[in-house]
N, C-alpha and C. Protein backbone atom coordinates (compact mmCIF):
# COMPACT_ATOMS: atom_id res chain seq x y z
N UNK A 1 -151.07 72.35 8.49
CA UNK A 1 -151.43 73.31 7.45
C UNK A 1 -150.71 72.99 6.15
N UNK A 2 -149.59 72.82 6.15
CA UNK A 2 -148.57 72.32 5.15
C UNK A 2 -149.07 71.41 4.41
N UNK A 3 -149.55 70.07 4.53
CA UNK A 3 -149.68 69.18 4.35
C UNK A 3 -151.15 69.15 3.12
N UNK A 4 -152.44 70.00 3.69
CA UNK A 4 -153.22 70.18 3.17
C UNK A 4 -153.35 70.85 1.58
N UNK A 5 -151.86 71.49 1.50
CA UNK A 5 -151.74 72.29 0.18
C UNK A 5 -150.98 71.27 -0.91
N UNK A 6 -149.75 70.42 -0.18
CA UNK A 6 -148.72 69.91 -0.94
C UNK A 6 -149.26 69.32 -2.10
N UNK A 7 -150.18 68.54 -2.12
CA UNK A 7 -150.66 67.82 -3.70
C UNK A 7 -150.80 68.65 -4.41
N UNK A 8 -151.40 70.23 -4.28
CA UNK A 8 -151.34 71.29 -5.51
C UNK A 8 -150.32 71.81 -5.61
N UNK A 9 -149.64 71.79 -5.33
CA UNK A 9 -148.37 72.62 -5.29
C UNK A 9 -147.29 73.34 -6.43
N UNK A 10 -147.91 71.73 -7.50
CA UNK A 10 -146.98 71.87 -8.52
C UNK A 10 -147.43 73.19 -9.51
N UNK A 11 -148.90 73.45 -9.56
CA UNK A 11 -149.88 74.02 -10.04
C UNK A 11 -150.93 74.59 -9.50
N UNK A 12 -150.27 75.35 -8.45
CA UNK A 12 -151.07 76.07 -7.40
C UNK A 12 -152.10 77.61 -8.05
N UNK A 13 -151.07 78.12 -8.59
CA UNK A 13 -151.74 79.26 -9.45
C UNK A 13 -152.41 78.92 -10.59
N UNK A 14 -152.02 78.32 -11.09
CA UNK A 14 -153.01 78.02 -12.44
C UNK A 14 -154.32 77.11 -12.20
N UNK A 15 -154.33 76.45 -11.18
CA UNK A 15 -155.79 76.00 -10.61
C UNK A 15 -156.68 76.86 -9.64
N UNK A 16 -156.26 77.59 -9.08
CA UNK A 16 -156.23 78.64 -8.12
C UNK A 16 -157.41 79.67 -8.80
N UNK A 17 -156.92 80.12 -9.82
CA UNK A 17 -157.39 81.40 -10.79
C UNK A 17 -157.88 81.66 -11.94
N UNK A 18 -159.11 81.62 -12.25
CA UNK A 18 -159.82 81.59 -13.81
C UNK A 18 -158.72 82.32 -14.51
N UNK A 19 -158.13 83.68 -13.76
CA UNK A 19 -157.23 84.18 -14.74
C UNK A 19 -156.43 85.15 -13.90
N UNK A 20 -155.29 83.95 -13.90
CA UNK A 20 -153.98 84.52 -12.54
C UNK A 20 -153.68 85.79 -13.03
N UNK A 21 -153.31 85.76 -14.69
CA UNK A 21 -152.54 87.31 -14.28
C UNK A 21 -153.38 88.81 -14.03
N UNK A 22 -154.80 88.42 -14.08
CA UNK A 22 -155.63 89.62 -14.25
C UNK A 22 -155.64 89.60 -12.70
N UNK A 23 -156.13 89.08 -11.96
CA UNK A 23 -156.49 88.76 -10.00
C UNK A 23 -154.85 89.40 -9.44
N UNK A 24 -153.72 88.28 -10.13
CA UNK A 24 -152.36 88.71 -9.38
C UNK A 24 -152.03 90.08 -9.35
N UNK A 25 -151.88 90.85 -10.97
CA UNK A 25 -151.55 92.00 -11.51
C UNK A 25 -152.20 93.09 -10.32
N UNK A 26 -153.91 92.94 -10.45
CA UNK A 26 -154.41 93.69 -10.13
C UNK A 26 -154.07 94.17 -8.44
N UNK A 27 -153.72 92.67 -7.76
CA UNK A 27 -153.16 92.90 -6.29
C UNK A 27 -152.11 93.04 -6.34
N UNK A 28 -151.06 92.87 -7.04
CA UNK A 28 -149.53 93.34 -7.10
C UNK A 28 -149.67 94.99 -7.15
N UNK A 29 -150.84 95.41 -7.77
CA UNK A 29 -150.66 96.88 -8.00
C UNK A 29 -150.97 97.26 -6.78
N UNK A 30 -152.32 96.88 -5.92
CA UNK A 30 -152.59 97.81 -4.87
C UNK A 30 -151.59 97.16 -3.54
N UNK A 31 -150.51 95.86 -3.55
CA UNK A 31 -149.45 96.21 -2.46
C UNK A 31 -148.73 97.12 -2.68
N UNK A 32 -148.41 98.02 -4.08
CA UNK A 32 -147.78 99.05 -4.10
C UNK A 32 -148.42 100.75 -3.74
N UNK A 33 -149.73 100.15 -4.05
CA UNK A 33 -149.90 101.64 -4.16
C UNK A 33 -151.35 102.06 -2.99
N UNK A 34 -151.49 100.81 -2.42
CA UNK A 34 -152.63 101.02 -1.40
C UNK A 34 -151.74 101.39 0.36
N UNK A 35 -152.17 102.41 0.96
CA UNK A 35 -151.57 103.12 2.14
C UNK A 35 -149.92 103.61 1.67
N UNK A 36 -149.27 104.04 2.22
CA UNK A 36 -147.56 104.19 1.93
C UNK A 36 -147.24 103.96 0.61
N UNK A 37 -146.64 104.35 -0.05
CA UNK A 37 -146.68 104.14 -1.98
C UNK A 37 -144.90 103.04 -2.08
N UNK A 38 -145.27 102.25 -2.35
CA UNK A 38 -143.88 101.33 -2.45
C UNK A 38 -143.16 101.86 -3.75
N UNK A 39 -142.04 101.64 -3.46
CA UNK A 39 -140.88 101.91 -5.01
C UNK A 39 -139.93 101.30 -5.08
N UNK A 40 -139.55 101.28 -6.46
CA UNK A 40 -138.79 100.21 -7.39
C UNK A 40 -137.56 100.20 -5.98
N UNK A 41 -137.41 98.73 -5.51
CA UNK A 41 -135.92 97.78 -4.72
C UNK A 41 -136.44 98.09 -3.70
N UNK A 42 -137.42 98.26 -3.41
CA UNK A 42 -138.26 97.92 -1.46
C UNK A 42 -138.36 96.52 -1.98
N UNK A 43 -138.00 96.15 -0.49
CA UNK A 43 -137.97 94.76 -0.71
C UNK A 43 -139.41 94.34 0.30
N UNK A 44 -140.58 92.97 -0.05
CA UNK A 44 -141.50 92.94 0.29
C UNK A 44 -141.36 91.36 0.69
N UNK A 45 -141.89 91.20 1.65
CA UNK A 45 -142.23 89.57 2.60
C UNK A 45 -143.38 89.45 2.62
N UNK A 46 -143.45 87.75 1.57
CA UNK A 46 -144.88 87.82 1.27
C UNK A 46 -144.89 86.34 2.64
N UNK A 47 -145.89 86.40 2.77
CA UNK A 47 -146.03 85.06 3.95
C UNK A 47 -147.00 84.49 3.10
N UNK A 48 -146.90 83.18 3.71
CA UNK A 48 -147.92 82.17 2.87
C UNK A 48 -147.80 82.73 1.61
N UNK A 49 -146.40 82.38 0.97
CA UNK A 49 -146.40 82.70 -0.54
C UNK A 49 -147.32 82.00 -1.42
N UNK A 50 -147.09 80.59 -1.39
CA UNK A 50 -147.52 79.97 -1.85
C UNK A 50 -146.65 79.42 -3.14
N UNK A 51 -147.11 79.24 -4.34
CA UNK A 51 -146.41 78.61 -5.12
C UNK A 51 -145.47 79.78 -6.04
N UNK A 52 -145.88 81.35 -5.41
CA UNK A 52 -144.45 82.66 -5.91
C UNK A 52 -145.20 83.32 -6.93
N UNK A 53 -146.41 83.01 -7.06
CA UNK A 53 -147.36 83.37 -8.11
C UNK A 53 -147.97 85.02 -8.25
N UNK A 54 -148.26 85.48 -7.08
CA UNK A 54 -147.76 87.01 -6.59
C UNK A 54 -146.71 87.99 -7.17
N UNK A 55 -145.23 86.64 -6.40
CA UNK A 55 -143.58 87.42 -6.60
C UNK A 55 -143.92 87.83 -8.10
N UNK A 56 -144.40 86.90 -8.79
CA UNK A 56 -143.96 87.51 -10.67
C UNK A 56 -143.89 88.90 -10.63
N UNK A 57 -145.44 89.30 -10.20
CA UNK A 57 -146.12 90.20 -10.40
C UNK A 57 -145.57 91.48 -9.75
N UNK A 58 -144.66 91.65 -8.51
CA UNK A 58 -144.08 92.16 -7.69
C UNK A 58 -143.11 92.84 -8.02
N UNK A 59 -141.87 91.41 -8.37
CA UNK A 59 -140.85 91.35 -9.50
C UNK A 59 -141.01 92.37 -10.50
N UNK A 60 -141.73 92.34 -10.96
CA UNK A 60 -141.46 92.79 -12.64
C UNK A 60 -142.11 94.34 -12.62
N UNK A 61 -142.74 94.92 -11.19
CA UNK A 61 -142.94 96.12 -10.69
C UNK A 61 -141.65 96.84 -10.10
N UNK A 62 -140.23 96.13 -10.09
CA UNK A 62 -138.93 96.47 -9.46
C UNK A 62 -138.77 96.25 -8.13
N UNK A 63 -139.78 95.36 -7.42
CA UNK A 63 -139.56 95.03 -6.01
C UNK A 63 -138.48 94.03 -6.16
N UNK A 64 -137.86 93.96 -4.54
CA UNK A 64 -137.36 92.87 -4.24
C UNK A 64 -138.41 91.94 -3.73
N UNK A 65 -138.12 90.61 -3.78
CA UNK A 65 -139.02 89.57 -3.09
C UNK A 65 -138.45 88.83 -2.56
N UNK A 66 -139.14 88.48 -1.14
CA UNK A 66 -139.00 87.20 -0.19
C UNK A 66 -140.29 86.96 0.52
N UNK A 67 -139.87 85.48 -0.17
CA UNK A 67 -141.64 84.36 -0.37
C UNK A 67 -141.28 83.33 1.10
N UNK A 68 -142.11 83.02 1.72
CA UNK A 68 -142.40 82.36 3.42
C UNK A 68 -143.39 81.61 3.23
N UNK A 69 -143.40 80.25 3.33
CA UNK A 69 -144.44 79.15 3.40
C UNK A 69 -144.40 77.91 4.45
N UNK A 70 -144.97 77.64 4.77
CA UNK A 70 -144.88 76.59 5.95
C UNK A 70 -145.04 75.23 4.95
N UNK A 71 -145.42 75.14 3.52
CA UNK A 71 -145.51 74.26 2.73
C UNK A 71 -143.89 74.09 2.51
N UNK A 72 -143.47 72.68 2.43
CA UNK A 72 -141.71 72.32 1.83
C UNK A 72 -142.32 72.27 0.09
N UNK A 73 -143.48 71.84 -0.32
CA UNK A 73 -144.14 71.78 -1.94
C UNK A 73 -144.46 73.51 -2.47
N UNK A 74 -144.61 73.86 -1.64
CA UNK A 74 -144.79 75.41 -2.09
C UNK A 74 -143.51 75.93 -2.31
N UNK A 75 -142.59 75.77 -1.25
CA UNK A 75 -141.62 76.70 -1.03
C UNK A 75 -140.53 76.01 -2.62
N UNK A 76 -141.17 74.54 -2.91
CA UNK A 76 -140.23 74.12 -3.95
C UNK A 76 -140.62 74.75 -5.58
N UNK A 77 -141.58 74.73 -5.25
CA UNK A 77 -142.91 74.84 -6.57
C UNK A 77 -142.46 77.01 -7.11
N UNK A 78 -142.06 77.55 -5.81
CA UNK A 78 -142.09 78.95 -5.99
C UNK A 78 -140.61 79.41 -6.29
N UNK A 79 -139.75 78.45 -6.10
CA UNK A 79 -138.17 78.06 -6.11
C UNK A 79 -138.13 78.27 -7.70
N UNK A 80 -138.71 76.83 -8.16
CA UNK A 80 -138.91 76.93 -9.37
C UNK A 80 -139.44 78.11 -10.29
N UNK A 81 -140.21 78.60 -9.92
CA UNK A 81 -141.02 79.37 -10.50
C UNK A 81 -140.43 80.85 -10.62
N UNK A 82 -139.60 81.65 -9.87
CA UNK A 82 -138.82 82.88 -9.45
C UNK A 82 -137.79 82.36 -9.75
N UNK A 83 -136.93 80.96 -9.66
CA UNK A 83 -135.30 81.06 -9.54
C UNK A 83 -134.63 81.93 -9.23
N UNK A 84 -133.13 82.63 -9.16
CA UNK A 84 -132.79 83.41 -8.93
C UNK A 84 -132.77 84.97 -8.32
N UNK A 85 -134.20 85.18 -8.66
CA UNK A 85 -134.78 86.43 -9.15
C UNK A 85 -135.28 86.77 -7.67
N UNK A 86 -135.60 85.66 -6.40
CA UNK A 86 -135.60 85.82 -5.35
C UNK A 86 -135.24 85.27 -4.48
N UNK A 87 -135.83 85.67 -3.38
CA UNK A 87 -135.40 84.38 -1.74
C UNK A 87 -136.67 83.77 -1.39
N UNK A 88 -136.87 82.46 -1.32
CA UNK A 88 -137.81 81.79 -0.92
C UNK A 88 -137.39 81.06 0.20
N UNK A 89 -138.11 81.41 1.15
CA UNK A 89 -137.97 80.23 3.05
C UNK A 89 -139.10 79.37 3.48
N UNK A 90 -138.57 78.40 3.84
CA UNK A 90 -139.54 77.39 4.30
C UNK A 90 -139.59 78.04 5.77
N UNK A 91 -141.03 78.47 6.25
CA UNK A 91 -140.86 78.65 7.48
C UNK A 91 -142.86 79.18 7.95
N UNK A 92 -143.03 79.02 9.01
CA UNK A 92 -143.83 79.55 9.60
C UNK A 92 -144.08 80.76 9.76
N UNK A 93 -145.15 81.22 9.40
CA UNK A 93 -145.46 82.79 9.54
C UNK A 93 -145.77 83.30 10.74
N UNK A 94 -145.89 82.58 11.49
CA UNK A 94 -146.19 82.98 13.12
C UNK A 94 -145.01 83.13 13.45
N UNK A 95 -143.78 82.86 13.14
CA UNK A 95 -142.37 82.56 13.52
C UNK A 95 -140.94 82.98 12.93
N UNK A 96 -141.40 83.70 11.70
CA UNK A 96 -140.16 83.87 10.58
C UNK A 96 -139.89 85.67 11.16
N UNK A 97 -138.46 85.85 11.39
CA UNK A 97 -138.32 87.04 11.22
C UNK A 97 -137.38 87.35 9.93
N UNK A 98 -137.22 88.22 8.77
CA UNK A 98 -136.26 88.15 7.98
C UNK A 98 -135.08 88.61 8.22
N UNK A 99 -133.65 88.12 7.55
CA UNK A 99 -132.83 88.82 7.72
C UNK A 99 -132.54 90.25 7.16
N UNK A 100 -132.50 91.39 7.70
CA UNK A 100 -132.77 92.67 7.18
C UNK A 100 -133.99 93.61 6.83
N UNK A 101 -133.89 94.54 6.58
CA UNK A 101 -135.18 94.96 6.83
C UNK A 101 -135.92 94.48 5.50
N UNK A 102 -137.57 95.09 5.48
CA UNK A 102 -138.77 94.84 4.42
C UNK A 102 -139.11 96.07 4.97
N UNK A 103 -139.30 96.40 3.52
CA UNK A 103 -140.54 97.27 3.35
C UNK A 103 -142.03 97.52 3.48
N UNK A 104 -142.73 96.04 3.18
CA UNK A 104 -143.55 95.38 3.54
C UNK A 104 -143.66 94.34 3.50
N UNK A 105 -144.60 93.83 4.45
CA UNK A 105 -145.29 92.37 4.61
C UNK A 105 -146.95 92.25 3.71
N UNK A 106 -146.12 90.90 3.02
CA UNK A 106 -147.86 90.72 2.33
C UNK A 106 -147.83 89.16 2.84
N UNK A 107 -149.67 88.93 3.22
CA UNK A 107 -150.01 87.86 3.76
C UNK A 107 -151.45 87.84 3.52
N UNK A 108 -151.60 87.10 2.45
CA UNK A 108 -153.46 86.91 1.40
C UNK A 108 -153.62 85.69 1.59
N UNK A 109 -154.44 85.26 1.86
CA UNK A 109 -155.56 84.29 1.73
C UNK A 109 -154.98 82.87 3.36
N UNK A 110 -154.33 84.19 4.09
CA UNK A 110 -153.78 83.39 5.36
C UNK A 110 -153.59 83.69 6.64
N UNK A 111 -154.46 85.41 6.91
CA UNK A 111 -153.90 85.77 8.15
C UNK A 111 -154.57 85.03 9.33
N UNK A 112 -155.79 84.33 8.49
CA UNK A 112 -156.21 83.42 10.27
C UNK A 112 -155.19 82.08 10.47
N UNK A 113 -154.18 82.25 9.60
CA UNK A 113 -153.45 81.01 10.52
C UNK A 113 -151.99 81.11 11.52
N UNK A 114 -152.71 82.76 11.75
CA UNK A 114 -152.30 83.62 12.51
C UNK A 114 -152.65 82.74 14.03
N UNK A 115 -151.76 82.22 14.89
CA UNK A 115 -152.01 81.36 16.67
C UNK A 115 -152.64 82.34 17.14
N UNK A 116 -152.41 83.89 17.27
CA UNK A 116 -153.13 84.53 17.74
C UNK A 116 -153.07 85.81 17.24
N UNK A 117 -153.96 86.43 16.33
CA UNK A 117 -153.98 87.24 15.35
C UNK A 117 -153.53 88.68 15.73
N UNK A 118 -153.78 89.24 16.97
CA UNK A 118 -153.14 90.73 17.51
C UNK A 118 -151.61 90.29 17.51
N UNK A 119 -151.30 89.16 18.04
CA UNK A 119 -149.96 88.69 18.55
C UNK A 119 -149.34 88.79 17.28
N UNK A 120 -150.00 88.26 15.97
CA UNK A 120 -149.07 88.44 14.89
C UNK A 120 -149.18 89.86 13.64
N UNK A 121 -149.63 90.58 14.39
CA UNK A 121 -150.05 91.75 13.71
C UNK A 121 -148.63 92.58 14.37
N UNK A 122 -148.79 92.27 15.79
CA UNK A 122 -147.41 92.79 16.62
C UNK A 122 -146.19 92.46 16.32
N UNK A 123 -145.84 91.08 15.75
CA UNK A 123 -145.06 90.53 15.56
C UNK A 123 -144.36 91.26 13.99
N UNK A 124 -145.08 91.26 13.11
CA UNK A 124 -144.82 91.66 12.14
C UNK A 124 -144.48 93.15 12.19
N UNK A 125 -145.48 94.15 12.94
CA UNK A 125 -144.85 95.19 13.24
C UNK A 125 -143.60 95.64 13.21
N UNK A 126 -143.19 94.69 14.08
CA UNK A 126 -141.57 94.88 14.18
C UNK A 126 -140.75 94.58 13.14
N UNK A 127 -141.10 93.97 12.41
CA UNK A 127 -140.04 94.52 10.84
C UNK A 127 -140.16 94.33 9.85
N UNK A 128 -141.86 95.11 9.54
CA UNK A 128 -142.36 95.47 8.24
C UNK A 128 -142.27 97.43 8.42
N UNK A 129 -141.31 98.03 7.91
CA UNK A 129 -140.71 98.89 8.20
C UNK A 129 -142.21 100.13 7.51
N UNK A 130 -142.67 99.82 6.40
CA UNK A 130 -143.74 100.53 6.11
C UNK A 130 -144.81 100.37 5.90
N UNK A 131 -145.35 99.42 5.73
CA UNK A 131 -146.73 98.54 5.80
C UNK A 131 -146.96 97.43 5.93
N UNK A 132 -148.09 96.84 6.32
CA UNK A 132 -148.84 95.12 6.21
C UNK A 132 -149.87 95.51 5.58
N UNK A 133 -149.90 94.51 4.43
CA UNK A 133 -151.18 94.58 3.57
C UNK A 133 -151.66 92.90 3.26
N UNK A 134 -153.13 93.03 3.52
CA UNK A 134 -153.83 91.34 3.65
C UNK A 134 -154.89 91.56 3.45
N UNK A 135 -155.49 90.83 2.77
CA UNK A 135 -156.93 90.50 2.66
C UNK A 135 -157.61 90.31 3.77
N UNK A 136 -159.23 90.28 3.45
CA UNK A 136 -160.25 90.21 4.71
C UNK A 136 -161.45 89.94 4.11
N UNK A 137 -161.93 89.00 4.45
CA UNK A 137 -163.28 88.73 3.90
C UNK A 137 -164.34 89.08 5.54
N UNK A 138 -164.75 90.10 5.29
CA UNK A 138 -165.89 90.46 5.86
C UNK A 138 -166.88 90.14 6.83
N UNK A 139 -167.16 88.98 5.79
CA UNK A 139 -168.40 87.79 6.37
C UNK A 139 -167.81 87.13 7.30
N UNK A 140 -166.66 86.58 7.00
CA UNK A 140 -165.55 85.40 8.19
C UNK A 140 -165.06 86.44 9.49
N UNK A 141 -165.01 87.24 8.93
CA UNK A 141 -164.44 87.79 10.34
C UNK A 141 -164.56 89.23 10.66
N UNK A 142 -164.97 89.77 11.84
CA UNK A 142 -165.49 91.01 11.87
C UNK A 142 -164.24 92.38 11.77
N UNK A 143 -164.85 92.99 10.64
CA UNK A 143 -163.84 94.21 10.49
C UNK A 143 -163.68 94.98 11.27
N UNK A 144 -164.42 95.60 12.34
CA UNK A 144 -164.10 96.12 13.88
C UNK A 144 -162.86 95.45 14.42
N UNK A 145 -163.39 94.60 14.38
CA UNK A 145 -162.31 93.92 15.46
C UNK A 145 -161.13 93.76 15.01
N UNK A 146 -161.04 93.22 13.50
CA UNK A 146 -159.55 93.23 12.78
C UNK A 146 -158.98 94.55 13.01
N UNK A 147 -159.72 95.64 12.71
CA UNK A 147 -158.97 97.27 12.94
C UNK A 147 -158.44 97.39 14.52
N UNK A 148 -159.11 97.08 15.30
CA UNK A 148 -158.81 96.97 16.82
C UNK A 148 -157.55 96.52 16.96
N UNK A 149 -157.92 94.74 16.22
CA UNK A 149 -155.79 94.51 16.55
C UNK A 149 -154.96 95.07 16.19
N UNK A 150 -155.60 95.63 14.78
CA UNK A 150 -154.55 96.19 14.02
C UNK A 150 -153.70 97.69 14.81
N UNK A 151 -154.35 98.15 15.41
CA UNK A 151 -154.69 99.34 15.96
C UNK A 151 -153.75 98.74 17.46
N UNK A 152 -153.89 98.40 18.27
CA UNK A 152 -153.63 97.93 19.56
C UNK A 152 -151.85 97.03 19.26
N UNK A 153 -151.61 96.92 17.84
CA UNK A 153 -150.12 96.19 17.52
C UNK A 153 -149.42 97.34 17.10
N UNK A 154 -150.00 98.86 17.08
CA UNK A 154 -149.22 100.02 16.66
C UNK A 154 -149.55 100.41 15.22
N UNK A 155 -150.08 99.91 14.51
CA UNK A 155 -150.75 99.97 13.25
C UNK A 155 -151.44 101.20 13.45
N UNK A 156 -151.19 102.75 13.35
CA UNK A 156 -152.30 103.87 13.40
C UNK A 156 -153.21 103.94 12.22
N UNK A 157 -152.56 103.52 10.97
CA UNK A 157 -153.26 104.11 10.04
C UNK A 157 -153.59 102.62 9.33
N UNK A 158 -154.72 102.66 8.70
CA UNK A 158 -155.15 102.00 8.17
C UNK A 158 -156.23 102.30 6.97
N UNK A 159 -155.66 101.48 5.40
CA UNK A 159 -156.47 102.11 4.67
C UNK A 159 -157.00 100.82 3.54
N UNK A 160 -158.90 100.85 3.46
CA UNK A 160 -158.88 99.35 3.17
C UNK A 160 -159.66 100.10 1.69
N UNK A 161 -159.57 98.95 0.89
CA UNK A 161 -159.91 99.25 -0.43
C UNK A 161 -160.61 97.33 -0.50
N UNK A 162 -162.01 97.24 -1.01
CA UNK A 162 -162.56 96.51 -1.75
C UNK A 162 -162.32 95.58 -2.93
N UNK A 163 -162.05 94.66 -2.83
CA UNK A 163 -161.41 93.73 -4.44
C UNK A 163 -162.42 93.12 -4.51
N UNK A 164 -162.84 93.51 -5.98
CA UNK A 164 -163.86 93.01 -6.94
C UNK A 164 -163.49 91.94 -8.11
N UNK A 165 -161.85 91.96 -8.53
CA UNK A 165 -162.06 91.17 -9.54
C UNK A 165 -162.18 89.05 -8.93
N UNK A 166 -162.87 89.16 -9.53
CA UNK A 166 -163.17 87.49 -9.00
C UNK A 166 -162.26 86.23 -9.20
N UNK A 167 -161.91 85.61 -7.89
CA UNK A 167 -160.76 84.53 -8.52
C UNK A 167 -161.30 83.51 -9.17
N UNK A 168 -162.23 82.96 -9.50
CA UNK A 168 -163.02 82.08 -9.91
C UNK A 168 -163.71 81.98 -11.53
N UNK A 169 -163.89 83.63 -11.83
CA UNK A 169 -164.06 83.67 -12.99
C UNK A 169 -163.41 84.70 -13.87
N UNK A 170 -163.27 84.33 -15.17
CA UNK A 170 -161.73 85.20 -15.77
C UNK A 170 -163.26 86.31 -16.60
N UNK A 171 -162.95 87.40 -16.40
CA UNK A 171 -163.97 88.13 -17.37
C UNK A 171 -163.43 89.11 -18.30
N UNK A 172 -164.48 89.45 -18.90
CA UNK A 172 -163.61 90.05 -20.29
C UNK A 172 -163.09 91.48 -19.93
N UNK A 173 -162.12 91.72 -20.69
CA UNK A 173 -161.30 92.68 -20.55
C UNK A 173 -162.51 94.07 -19.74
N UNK A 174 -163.54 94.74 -20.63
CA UNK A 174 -163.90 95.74 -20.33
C UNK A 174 -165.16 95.51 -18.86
N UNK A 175 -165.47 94.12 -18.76
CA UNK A 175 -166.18 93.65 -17.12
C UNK A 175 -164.85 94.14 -16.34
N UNK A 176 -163.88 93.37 -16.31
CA UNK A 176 -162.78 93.64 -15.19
C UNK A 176 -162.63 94.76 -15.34
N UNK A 177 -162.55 96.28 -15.89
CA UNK A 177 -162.48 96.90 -15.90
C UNK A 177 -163.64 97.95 -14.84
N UNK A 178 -164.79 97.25 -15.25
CA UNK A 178 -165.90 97.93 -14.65
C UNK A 178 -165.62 97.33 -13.05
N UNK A 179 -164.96 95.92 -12.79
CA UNK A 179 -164.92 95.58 -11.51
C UNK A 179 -164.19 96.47 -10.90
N UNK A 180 -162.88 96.82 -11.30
CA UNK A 180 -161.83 97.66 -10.58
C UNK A 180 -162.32 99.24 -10.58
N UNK A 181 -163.20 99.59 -11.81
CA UNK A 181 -163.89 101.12 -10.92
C UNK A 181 -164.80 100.72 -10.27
N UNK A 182 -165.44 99.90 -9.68
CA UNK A 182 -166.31 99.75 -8.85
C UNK A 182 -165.80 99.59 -7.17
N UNK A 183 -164.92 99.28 -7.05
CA UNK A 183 -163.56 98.99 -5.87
C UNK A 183 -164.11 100.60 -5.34
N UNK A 184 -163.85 101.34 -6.01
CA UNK A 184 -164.15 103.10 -5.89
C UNK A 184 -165.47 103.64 -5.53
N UNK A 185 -167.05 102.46 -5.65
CA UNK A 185 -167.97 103.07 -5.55
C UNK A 185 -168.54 103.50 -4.04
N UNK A 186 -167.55 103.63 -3.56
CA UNK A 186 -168.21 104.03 -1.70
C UNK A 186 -169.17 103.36 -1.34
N UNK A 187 -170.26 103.77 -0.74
CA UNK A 187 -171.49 102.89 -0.38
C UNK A 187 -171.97 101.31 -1.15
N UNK A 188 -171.80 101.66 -1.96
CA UNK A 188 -172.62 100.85 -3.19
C UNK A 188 -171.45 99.42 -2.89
N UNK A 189 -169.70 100.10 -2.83
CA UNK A 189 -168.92 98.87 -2.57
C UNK A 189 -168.99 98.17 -1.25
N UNK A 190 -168.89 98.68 -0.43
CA UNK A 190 -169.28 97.95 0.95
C UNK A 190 -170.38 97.61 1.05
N UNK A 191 -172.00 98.04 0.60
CA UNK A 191 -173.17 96.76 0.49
C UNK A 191 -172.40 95.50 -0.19
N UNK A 192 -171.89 95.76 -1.46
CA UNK A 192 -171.65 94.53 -1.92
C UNK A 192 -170.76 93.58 -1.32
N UNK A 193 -170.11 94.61 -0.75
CA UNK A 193 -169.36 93.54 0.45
C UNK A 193 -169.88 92.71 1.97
N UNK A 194 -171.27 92.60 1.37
CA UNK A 194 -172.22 91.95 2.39
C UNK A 194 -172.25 91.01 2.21
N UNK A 195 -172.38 90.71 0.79
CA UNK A 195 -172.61 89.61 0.44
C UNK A 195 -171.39 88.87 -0.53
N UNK A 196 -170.21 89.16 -1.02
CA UNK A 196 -169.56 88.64 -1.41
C UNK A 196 -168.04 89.22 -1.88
N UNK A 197 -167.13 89.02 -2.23
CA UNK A 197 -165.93 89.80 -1.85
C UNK A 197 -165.15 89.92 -0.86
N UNK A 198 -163.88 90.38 -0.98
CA UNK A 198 -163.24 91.20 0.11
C UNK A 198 -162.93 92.28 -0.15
N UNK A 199 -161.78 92.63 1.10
CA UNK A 199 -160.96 94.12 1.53
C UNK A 199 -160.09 93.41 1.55
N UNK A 200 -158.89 94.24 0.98
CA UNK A 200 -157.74 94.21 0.90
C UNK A 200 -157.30 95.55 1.86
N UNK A 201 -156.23 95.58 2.75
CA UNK A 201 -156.39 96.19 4.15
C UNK A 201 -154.39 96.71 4.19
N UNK A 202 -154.18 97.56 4.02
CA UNK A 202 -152.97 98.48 4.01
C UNK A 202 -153.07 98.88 5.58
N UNK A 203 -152.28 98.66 6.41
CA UNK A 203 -151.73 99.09 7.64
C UNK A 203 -150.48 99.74 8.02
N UNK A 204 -150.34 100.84 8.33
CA UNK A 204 -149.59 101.41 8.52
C UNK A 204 -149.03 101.94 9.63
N UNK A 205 -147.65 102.45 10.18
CA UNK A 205 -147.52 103.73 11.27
C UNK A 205 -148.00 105.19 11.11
């Protein structure tokens, strides 16, 4: 898995995102405020950080951060990128426990590299003290069943919200705007999530 990312590494977010800080911002907000409401010095474990491109966004909301990559180019690239400001580990997400507690666990655009996805829903359980929050694309994988593990690892509550703004294309201020009230349109958002999009998925006790 490692291996497949390292050549981007240096410039993971900025190739990544028509327009990182509008996509990051917008998910930095709902790990805070989607299921359990996070506050300023909860400290949050992002897995599959990636190149820390998230942490900014996290950071500068008053979280603590600690970034987890199975990439040694990520974990250097996100080093750089946060300095001081956090803890970055080279390590496996099937495998990392942190030292001390988290508040939450964040893990986007990586929970299928989950060995066995209930197993690491359980795993994390145990010391993400108030939530796991991850993306889900729909189409790839059935949302029944994700709630099931989620549900069967002690996860009771679960609360999923729709992300509309697009990583691919940067749009103008008052489109992104219309994307993020649309996140809100009930019916109308889950058709559209037939065909394109995800859920972003808050799990809770």
């Amino acid at each position: 898995m490692s291996t497949k990312y390292d050549a981007k590494a240096a410039r993971w977010t900025e190739g990544e995102y028509a327009d990182a800080h509008a996509y990051l911002e917008h998910r930095a907000r709902l790990v805070v405020e989607l299921g359990p409401r996070l506050q300023p010095g909860d400290r949050v474990c992002d897995l599959a950080c990636g190149d820390g491109g998230l942490g900014e966004h996290l950071l500068a909301r008053g979280l603590e951060y600690l970034g987890v990559d199975a990439s040694e180019s990520m974990v250097e690239a996100a080093r750089r990128r946060l300095g001081d400001r956090a803890e970055v580990v080279h390590a496996d997400l099937n495998e990392f426990v942190p030292a001390g507690s988290v508040a939450a666990v964040t893990c986007f655009r990586a929970i299928y590299y989950g060995r066995d996805r209930q197993a690491l829903f359980r795993y994390v359980a145990g010391f993400a003290e108030r939530k796991l929050v991850f993306d889900l694309n729909p189409r790839q994988f059935a949302l029944d069943s994700v709630l099931s593990d989620l549900r069967a690892a002690g996860f009771a509550r679960v609360d999923l919200r729709p992300f509309f703004v697009p990583q691919r294309v940067a749009l103008p201020a008052p489109f992104a705007a219309a994307a993020r009230a649309a996140e809100r349109s009930g019916p109308i958002a889950r058709l559209a999530l037939q065909f394109r999009f995800t859920y972003l998925i808050a799990a809770s006790r």
